[in-house]
C-alpha atoms as a PDB file:
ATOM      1  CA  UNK A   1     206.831 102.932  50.755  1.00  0.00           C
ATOM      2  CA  UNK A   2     206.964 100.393  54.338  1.00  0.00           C
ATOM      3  CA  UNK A   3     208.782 102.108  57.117  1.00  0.00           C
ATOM      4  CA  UNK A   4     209.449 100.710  60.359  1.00  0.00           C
ATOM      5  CA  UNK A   5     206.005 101.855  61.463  1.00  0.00           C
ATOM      6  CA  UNK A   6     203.978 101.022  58.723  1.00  0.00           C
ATOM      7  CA  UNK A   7     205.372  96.998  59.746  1.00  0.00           C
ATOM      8  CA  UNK A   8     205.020  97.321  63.574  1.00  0.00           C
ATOM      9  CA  UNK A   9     201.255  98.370  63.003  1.00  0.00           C
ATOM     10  CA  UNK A  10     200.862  95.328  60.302  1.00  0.00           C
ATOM     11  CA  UNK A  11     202.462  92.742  63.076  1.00  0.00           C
ATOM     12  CA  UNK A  12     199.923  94.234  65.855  1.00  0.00           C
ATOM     13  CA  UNK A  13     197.007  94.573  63.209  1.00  0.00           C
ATOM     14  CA  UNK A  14     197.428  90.700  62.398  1.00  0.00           C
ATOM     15  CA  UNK A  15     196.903  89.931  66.025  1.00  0.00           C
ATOM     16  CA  UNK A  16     193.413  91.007  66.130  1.00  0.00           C
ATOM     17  CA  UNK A  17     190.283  89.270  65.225  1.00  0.00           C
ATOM     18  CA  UNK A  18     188.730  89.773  61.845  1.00  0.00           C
ATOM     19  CA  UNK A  19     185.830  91.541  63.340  1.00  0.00           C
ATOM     20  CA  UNK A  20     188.053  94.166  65.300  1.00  0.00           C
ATOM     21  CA  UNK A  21     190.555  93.588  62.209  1.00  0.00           C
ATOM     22  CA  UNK A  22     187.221  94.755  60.051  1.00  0.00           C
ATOM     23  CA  UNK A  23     186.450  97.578  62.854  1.00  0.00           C
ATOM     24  CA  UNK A  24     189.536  99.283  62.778  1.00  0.00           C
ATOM     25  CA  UNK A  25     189.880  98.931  58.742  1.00  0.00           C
ATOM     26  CA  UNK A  26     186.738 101.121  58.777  1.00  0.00           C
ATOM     27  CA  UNK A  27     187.534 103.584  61.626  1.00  0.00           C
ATOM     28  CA  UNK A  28     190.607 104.135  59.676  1.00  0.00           C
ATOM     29  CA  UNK A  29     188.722 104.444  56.573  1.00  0.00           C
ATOM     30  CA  UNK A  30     186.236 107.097  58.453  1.00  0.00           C
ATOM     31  CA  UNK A  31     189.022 109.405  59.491  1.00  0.00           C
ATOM     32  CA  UNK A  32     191.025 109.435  56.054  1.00  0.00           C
ATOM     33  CA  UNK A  33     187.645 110.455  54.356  1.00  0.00           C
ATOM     34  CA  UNK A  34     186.994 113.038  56.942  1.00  0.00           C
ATOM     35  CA  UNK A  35     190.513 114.300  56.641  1.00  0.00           C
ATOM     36  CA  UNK A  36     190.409 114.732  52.983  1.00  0.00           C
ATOM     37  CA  UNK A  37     187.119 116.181  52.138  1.00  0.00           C
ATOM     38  CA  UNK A  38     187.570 118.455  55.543  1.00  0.00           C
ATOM     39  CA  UNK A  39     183.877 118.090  56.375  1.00  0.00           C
ATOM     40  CA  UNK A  40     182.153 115.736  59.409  1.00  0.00           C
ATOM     41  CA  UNK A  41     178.773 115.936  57.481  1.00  0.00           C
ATOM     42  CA  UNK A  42     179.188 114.881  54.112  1.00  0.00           C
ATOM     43  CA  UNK A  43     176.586 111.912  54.525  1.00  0.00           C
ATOM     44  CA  UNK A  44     174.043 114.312  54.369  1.00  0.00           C
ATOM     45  CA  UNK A  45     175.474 116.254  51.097  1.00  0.00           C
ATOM     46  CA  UNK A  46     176.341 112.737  49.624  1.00  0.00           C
ATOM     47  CA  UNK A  47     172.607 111.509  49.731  1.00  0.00           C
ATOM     48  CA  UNK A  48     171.139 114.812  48.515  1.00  0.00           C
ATOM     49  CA  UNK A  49     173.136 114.632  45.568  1.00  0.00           C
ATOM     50  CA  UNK A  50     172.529 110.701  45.200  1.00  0.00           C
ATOM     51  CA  UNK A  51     168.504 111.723  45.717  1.00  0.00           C
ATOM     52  CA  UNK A  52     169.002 114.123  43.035  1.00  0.00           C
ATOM     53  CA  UNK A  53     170.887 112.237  40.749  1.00  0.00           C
ATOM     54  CA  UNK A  54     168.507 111.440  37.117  1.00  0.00           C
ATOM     55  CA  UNK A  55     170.292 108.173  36.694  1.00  0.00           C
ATOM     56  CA  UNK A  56     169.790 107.118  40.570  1.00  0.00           C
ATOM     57  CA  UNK A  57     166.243 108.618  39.798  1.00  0.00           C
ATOM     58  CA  UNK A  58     165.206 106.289  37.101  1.00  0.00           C
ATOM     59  CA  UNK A  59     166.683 103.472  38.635  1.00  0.00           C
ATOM     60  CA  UNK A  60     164.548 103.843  42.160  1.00  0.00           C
ATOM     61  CA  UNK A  61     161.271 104.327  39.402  1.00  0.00           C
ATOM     62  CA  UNK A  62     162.792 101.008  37.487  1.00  0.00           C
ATOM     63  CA  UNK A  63     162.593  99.072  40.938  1.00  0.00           C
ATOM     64  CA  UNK A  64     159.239 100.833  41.958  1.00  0.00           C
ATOM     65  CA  UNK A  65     158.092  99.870  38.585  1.00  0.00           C
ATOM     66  CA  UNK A  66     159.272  96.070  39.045  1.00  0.00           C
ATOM     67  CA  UNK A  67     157.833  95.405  42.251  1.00  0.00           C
ATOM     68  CA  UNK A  68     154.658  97.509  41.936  1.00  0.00           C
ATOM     69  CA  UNK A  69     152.478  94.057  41.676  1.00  0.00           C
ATOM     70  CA  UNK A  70     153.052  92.959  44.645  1.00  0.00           C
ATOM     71  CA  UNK A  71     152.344  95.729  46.145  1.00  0.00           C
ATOM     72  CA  UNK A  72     148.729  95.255  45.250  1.00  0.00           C
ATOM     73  CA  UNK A  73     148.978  91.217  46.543  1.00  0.00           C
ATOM     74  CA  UNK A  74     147.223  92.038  49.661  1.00  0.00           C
ATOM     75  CA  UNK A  75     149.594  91.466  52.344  1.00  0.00           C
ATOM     76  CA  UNK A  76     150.547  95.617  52.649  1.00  0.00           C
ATOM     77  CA  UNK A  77     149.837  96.906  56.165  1.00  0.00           C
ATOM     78  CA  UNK A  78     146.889  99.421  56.439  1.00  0.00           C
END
């Protein structure tokens, strides 16, 4: 539903450039996640359960697995 407000902030949003168009959009994005999960820190959770994940799991051993040739092509750092 637009209101009043909702139009004002579209007229001033369209002003900007993309990049602080693209900077607010994801400072705005930021604070509704925050506000609905209720917790700051949920980057940290979020990865731990990503890390723990079996399907992420076999996927980082699938790319390990693909690219585990050139590891051996002599241009590592020792």
């Amino acid at each position: 539903m637009a209101t009043p407000v909702f139009t004002e902030i579209e007229n001033e949003f369209v002003r900007l450039s993309p990049e602080a168009q693209l900077t607010l959009l994801e400072r705005l994005v930021h604070r509704a996640r925050v506000a609905v999960s209720g917790n700051r820190d949920t980057w940290e959770a979020d990865l731990s359960a990503m890390a723990a994940d079996p399907e992420m799991q076999r996927e980082l051993h699938r790319i390990n697995d693909e690219f585990a040739t050139t590891e051996s092509d002599g241009l590592e750092r020792h």
